[in-house]
Protein backbone atom coordinates (compact mmCIF):
# COMPACT_ATOMS: atom_id res chain seq x y z
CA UNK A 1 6.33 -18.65 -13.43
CA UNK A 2 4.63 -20.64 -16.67
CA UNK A 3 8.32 -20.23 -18.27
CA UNK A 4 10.36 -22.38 -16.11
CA UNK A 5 9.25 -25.88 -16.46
CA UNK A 6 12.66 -28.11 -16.64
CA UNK A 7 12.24 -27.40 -20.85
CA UNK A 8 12.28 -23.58 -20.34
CA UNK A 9 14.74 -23.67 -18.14
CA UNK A 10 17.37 -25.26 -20.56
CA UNK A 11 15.63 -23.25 -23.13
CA UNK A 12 16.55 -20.33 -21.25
CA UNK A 13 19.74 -21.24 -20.70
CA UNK A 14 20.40 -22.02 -24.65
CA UNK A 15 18.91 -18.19 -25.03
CA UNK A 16 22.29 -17.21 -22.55
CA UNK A 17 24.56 -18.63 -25.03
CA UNK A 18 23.08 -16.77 -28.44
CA UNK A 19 25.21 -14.46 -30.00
CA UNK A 20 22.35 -11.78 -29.84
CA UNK A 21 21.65 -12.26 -25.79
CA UNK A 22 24.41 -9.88 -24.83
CA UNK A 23 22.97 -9.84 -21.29
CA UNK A 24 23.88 -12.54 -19.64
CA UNK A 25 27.19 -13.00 -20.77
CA UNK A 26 27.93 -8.75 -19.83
CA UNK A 27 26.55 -9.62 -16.63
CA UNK A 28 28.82 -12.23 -16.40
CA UNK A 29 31.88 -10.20 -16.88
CA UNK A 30 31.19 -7.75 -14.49
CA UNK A 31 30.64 -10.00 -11.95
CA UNK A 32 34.09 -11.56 -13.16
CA UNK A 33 35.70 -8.21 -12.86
CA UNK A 34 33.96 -6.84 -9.88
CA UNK A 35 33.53 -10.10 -7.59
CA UNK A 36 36.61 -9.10 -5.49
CA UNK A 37 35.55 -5.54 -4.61
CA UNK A 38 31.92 -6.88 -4.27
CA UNK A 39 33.02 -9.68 -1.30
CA UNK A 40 35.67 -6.97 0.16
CA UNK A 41 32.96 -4.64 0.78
CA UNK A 42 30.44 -6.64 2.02
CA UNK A 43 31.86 -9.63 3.74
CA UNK A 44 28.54 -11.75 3.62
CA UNK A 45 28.00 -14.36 6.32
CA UNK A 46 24.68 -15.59 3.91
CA UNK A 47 24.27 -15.19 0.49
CA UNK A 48 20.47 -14.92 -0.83
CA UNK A 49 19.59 -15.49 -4.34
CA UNK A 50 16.10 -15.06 -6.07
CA UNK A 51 15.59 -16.69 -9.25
CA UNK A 52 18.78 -18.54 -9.47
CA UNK A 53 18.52 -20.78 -12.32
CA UNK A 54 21.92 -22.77 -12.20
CA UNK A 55 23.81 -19.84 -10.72
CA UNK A 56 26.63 -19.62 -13.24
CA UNK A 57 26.82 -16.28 -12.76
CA UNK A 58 27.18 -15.91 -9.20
CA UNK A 59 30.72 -18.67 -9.34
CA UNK A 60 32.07 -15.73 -9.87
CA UNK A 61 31.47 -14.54 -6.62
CA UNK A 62 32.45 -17.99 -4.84
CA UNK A 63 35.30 -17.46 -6.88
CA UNK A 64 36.26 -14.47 -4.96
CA UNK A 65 35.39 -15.77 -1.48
CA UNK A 66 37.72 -18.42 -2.33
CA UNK A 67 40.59 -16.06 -3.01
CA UNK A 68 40.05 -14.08 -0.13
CA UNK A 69 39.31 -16.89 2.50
CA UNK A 70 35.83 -16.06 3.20
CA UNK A 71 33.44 -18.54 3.94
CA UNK A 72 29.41 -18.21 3.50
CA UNK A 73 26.02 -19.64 3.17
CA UNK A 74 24.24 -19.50 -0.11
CA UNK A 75 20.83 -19.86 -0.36
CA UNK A 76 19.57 -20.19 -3.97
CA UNK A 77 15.95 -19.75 -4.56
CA UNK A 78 14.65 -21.19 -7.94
CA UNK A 79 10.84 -22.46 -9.19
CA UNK A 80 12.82 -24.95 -11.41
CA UNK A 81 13.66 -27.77 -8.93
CA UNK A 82 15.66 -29.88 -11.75
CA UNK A 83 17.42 -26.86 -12.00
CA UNK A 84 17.96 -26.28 -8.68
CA UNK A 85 18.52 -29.48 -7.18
CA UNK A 86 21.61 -29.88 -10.41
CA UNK A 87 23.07 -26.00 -9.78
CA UNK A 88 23.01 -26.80 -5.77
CA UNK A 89 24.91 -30.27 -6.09
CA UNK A 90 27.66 -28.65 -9.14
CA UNK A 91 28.62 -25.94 -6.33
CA UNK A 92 28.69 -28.42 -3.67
CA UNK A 93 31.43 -30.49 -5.34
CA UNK A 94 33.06 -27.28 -6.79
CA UNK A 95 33.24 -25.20 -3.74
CA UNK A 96 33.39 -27.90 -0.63
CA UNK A 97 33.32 -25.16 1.87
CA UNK A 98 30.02 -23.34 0.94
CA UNK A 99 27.34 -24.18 2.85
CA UNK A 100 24.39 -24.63 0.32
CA UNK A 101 20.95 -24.27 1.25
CA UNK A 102 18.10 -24.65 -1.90
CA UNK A 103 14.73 -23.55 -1.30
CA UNK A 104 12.56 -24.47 -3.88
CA UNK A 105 9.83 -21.67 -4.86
CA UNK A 106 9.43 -18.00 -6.28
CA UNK A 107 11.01 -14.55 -5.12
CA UNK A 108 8.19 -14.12 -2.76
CA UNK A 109 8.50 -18.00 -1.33
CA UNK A 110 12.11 -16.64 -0.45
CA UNK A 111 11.44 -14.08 1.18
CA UNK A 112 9.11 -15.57 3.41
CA UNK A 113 11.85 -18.26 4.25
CA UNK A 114 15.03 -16.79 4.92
CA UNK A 115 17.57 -18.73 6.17
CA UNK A 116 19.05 -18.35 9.64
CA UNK A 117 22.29 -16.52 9.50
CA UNK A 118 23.86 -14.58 12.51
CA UNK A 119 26.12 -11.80 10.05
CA UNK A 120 25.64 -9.87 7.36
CA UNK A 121 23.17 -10.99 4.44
CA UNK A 122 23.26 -9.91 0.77
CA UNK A 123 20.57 -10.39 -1.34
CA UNK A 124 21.18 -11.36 -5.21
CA UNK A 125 18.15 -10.21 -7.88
CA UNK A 126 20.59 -10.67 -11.08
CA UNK A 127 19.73 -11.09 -15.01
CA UNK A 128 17.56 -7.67 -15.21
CA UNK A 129 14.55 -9.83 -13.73
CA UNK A 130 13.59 -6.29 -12.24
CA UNK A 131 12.44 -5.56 -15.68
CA UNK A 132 10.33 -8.56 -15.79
CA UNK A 133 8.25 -6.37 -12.82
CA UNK A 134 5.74 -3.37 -13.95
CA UNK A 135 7.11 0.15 -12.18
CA UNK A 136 5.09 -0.60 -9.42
CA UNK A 137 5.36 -4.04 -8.66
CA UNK A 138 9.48 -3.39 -8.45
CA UNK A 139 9.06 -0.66 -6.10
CA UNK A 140 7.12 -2.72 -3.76
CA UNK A 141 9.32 -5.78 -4.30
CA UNK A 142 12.22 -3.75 -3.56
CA UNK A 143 10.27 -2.77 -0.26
CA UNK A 144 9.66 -6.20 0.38
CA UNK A 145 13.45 -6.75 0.18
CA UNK A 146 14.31 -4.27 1.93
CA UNK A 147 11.75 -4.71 5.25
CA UNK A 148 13.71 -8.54 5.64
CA UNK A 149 16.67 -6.97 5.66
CA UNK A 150 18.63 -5.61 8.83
CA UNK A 151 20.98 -2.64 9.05
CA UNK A 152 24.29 -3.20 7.20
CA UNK A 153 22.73 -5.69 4.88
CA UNK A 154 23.88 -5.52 1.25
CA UNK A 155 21.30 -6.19 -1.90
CA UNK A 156 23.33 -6.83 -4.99
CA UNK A 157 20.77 -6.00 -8.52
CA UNK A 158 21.38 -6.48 -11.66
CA UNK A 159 19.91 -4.20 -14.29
CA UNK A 160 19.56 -3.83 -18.17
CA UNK A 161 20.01 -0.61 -19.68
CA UNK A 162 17.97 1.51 -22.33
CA UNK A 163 20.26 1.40 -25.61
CA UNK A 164 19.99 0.93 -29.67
CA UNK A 165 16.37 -0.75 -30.50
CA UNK A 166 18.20 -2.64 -32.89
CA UNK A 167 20.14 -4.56 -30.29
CA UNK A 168 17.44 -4.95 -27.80
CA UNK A 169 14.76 -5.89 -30.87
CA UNK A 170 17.94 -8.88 -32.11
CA UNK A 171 18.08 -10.28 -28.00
CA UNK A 172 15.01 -11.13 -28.36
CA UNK A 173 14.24 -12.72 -31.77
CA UNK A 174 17.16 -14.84 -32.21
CA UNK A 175 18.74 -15.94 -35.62
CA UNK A 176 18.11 -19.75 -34.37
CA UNK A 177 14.19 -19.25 -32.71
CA UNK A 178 15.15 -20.41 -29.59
CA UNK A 179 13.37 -17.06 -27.77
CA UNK A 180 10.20 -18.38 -29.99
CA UNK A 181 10.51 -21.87 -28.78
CA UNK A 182 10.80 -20.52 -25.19
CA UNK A 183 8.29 -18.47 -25.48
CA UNK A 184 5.95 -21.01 -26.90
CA UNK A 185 6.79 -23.19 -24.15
CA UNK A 186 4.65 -21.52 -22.11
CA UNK A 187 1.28 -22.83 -23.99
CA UNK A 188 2.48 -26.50 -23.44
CA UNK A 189 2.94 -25.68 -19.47
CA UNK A 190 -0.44 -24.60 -19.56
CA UNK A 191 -1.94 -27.23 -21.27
CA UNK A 192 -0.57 -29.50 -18.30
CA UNK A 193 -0.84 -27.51 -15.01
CA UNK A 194 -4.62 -25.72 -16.26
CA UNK A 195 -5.55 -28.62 -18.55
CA UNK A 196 -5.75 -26.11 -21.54
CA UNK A 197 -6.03 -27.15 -25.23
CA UNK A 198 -3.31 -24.75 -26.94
CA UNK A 199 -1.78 -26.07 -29.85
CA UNK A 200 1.76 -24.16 -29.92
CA UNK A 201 1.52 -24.40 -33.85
CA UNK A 202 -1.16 -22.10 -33.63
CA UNK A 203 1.31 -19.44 -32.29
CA UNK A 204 3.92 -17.29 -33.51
CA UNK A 205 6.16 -15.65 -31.43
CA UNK A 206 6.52 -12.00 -31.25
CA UNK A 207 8.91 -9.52 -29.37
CA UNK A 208 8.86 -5.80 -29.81
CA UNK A 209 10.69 -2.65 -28.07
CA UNK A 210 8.56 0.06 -27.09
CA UNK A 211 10.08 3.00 -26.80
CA UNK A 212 8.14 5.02 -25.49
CA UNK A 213 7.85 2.46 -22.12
CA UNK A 214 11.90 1.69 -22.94
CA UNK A 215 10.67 -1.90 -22.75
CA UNK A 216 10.29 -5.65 -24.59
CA UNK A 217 7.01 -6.68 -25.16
CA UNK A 218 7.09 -10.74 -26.07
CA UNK A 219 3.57 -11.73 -27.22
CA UNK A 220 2.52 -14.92 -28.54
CA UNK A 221 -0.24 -14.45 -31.78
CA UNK A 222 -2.45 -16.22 -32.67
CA UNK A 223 -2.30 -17.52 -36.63
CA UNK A 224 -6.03 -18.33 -37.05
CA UNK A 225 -9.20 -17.74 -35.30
CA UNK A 226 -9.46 -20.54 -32.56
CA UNK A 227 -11.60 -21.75 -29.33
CA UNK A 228 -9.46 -22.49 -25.74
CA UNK A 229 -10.45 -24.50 -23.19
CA UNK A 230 -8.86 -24.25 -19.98
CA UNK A 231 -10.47 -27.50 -18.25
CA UNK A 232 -8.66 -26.50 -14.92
CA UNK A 233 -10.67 -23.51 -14.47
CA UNK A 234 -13.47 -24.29 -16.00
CA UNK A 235 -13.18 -21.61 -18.67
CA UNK A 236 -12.44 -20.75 -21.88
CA UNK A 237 -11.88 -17.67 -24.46
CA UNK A 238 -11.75 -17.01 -28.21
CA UNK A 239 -9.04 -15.78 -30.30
CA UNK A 240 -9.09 -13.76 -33.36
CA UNK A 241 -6.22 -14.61 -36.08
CA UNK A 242 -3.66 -11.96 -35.61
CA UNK A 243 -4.85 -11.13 -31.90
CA UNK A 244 -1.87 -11.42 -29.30
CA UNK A 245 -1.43 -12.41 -25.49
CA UNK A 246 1.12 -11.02 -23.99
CA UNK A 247 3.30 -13.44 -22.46
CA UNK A 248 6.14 -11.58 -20.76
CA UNK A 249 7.96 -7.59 -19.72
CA UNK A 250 11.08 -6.74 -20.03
CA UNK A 251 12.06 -2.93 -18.94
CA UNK A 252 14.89 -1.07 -19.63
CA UNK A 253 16.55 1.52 -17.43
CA UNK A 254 18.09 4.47 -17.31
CA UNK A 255 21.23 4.32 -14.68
CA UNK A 256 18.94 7.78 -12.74
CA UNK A 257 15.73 5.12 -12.51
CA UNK A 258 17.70 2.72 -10.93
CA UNK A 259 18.92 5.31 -8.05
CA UNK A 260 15.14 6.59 -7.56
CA UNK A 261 13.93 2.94 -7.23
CA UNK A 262 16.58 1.85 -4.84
CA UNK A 263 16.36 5.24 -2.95
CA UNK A 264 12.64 5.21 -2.56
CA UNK A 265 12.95 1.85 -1.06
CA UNK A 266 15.30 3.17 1.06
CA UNK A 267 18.34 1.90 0.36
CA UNK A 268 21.82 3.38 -0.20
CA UNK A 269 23.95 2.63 -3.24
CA UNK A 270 27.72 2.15 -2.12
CA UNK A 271 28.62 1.31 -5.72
CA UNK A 272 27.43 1.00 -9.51
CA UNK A 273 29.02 -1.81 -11.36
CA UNK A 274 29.15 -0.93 -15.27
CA UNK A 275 31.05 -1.89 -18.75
CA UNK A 276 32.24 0.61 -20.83
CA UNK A 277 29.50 0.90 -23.29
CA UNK A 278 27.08 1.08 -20.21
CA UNK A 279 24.94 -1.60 -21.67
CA UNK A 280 24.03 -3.53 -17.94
CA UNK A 281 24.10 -1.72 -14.47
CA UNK A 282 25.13 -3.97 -11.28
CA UNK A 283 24.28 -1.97 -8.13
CA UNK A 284 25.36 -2.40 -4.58
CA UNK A 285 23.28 -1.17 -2.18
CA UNK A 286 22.78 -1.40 1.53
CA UNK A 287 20.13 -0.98 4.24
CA UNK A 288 21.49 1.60 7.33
């Protein structure tokens, strides 16, 4: 949650637009292509989003309501409120009929405060934020999901797949640095909400793909030996030059994973969303 200050946010958002973050922008697509089939199959009274950031991506499925003449709620759930607050009045204007609801907090804040809706719900988890989630924590967030949900419910996810190290290695250590300023972001976030004394200049950013984990690794490392104080819980650690935190996850997934982790959670997948060079996974799934 450290990331999304209102800086990281529209750093994050600048990271959507590099020529090297194929992610967002395949996402995008599919959700461009597949929008119509998506709202024809589900016919959502309510939809729920977790982690929205300025849910550009999900247009695309007002977009399709709008064609078909299906109206819904949508309730985006962000930690940015800047972000939220300006993604919440753009869809207001844009789409007159949708009936938007912001709730300002993280995935688990949303789940706790669902909005009242007397049809079917869908729940959104797009931009392979799964992967942010170790193994285990995604299974049980999936549960988590899945337990608010009733039968017929739909949960749309969005999921990045294991491909070339090469292209996964580039996402993440843009030509322009704007990964590394995002990532060093993070220290000056801390340095306000825990009082901390990081100096982001003693920081380089670092992103790896493990292969043997299929995942991104994004560390921050330290340049010099150096004392930190964290005033705000009255503690503080050293750091050897060359010694990293790690600052974020980022798995992978093979299309089979993605069926087991639903499956487990005990969900059914009614369709699987996918470009031709199977690069990003969108799965449809629904609660009996």
């Amino acid at each position: 949650k450290y990331f999304y200050d209102e800086r990281g946010a529209d750093l994050f958002n600048r990271i959507c637009e590099t020529p090297e973050y194929y992610l967002t922008r395949t996402e995008d697509a599919l959700l461009r292509r597949c929008g119509a089939e998506i709202i024809a199959l589900t016919r959502p009274a309510c939809l729920i989003e977790l982690g929205s950031g300025n849910s550009g991506k999900t247009a695309n499925l007002f977009d399709a309501c709008e064609r078909q003449g299906h109206t819904c709620i949508y309730s985006p759930f962000d930690i940015c409120e800047p972000a939220l607050v300006e993604a919440a009045g753009t869809l207001q204007s844009g789409y007159p009929w949708l009936d938007v609801r912001p709730l300002l907090g993280d995935y688990h804040a949303g789940l706790d405060h669902l909005p009242d809706c007397a049809g079917v719900k869908m729940f959104l988890f797009l931009g392979s934020t799964i992967g942010n989630f170790t193994p285990g924590d995604a299974r049980a967030f999936i549960g988590g999901i899945r337990q608010r949900m009733e039968p017929g419910d739909f949960l749309l996810l969005g999921a990045d797949r294991v491909k070339e190290p090469a292209v996964l290695n580039a996402a993440y250590n843009d030509a322009r640095g704007i990964t590394a300023l995002f990532n060093l972001n993070v220290l000056s976030v801390l340095n306000r909400e825990l009082a901390a004394d990081f100096r982001t200049d003693n920081f380089a950013h670092l992103a790896v793909y493990n292969n043997e984990l299929n995942r991104i690794e994004m560390y921050l490392v330290s340049r010099l030996d150096q004392e930190i104080t964290l005033d705000g819980l009255d503690t503080g650690f050293t750091l050897e030059c060359g010694e990293r935190i790690l600052t974020e996850l980022s798995y992978k997934f093979y299309f089979d994973e993605l069926e087991t982790l639903l499956e487990d959670s005990g969900l059914e997948i009614i369709r699987h969303f996918e470009p031709d060079n199977r690069w990003f996974s969108l799965v449809l799934a629904q609660r009996e």
